[in-house]
Protein backbone atom coordinates (compact mmCIF):
# COMPACT_ATOMS: atom_id res chain seq x y z
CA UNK A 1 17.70 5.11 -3.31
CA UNK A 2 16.18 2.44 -1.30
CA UNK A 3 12.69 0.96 -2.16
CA UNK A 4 9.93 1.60 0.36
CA UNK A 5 8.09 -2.33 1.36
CA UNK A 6 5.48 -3.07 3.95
CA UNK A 7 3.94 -6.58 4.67
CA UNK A 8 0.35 -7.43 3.26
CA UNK A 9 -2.21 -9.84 3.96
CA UNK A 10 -5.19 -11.45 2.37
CA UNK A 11 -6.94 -14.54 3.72
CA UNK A 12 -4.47 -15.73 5.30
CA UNK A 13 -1.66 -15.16 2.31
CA UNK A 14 1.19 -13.25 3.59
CA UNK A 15 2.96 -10.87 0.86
CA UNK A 16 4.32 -7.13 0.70
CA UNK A 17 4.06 -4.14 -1.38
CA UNK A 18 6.86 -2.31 -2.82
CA UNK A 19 7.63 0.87 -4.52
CA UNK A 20 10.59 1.54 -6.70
CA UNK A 21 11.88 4.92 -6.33
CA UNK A 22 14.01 4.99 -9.31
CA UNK A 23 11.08 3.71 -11.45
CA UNK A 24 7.93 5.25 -9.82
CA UNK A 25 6.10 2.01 -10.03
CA UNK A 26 4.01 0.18 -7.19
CA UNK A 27 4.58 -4.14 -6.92
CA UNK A 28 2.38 -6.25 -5.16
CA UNK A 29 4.01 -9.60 -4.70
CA UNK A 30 0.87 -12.11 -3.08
CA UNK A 31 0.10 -15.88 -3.72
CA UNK A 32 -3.47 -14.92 -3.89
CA UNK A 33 -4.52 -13.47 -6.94
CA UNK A 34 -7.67 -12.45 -6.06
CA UNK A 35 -5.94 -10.17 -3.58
CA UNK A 36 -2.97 -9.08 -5.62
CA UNK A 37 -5.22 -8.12 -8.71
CA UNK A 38 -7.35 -5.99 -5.92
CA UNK A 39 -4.40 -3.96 -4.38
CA UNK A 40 -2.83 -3.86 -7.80
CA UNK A 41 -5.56 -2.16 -9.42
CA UNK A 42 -6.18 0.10 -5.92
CA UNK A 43 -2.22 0.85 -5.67
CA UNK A 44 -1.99 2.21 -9.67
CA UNK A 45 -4.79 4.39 -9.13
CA UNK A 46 -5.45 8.00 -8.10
CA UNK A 47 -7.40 8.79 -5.46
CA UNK A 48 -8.93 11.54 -4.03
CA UNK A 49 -8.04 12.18 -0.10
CA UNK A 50 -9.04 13.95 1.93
CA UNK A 51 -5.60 15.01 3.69
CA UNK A 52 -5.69 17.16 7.44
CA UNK A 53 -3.50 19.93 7.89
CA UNK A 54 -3.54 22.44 11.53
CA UNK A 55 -6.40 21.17 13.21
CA UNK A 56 -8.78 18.02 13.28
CA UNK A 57 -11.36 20.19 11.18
CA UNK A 58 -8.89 21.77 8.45
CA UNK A 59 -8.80 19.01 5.50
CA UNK A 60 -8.61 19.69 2.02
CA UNK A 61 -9.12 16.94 -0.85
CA UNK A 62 -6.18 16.22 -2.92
CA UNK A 63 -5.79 13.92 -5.77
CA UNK A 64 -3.11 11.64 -4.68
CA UNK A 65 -1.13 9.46 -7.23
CA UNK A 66 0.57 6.37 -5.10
CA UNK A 67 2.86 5.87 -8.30
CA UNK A 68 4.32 9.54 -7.50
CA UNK A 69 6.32 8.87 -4.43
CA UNK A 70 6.43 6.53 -1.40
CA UNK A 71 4.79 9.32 0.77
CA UNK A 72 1.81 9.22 -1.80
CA UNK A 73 1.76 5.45 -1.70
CA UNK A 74 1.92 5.62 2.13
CA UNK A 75 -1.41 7.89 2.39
CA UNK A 76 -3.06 5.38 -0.41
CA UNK A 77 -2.13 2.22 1.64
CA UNK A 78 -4.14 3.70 4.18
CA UNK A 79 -7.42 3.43 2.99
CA UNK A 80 -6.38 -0.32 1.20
CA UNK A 81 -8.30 -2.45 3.44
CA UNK A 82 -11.36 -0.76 3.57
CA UNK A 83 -11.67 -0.84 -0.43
CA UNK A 84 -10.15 -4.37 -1.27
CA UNK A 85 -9.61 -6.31 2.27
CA UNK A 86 -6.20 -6.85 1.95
CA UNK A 87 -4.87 -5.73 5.08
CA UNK A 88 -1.23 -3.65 5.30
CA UNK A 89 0.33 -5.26 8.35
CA UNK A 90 2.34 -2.16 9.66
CA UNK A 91 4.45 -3.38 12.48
CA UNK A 92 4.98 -6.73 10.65
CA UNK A 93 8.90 -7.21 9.42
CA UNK A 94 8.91 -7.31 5.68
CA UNK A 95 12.11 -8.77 5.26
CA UNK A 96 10.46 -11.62 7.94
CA UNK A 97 7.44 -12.23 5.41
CA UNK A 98 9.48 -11.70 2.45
CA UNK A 99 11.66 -14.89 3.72
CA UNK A 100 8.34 -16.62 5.34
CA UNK A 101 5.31 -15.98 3.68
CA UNK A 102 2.83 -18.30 5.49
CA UNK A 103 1.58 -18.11 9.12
């Protein structure tokens, strides 16, 4: 199995998010604690979503547990900068940040 990992950010602190397959667990890894204690706590917790389905008007809320798969943890990371500014830099290379992790 391969771990899922996107690239964070949080005032200017480059860092990524990863999710163990094989152990079902969610690691932020951040040089700001502030920020890592704030997706930490966001990324262990269930929330519920509201998740579309046919159309743009057909959504139903679901509890989703980010700990439960990377699809789960996908939908969560989502709605992580709203709640806690740290911002999940999508198109950003991981294993770039993971090697450089300043600006």
């Amino acid at each position: 199995m391969k771990n899922f990992s996107v690239a964070i950010s949080f005032k200017g602190n480059l860092g990524w998010v990863e999710y163990d397959e094989a152990e079902r667990k969610v690691k932020v890894t951040l040089d700001d604690d502030e920020g890592r204690t704030l997706a930490e706590n966001f990324l262990t917790t269930s929330h519920k979503i509201k998740i579309p389905h046919e159309t743009l008007l057909d959504f139903t809320e679901e509890n989703i547990n980010p700990n439960e798969s990377s699809e789960n943890l996908k939908i969560v990371l989502t709605r992580l900068w709203e709640a806690t500014g740290v911002h999940v830099d999508w198109s950003r290379p991981v294993e770039y940040v993971k090697l450089h992790r300043h600006y």
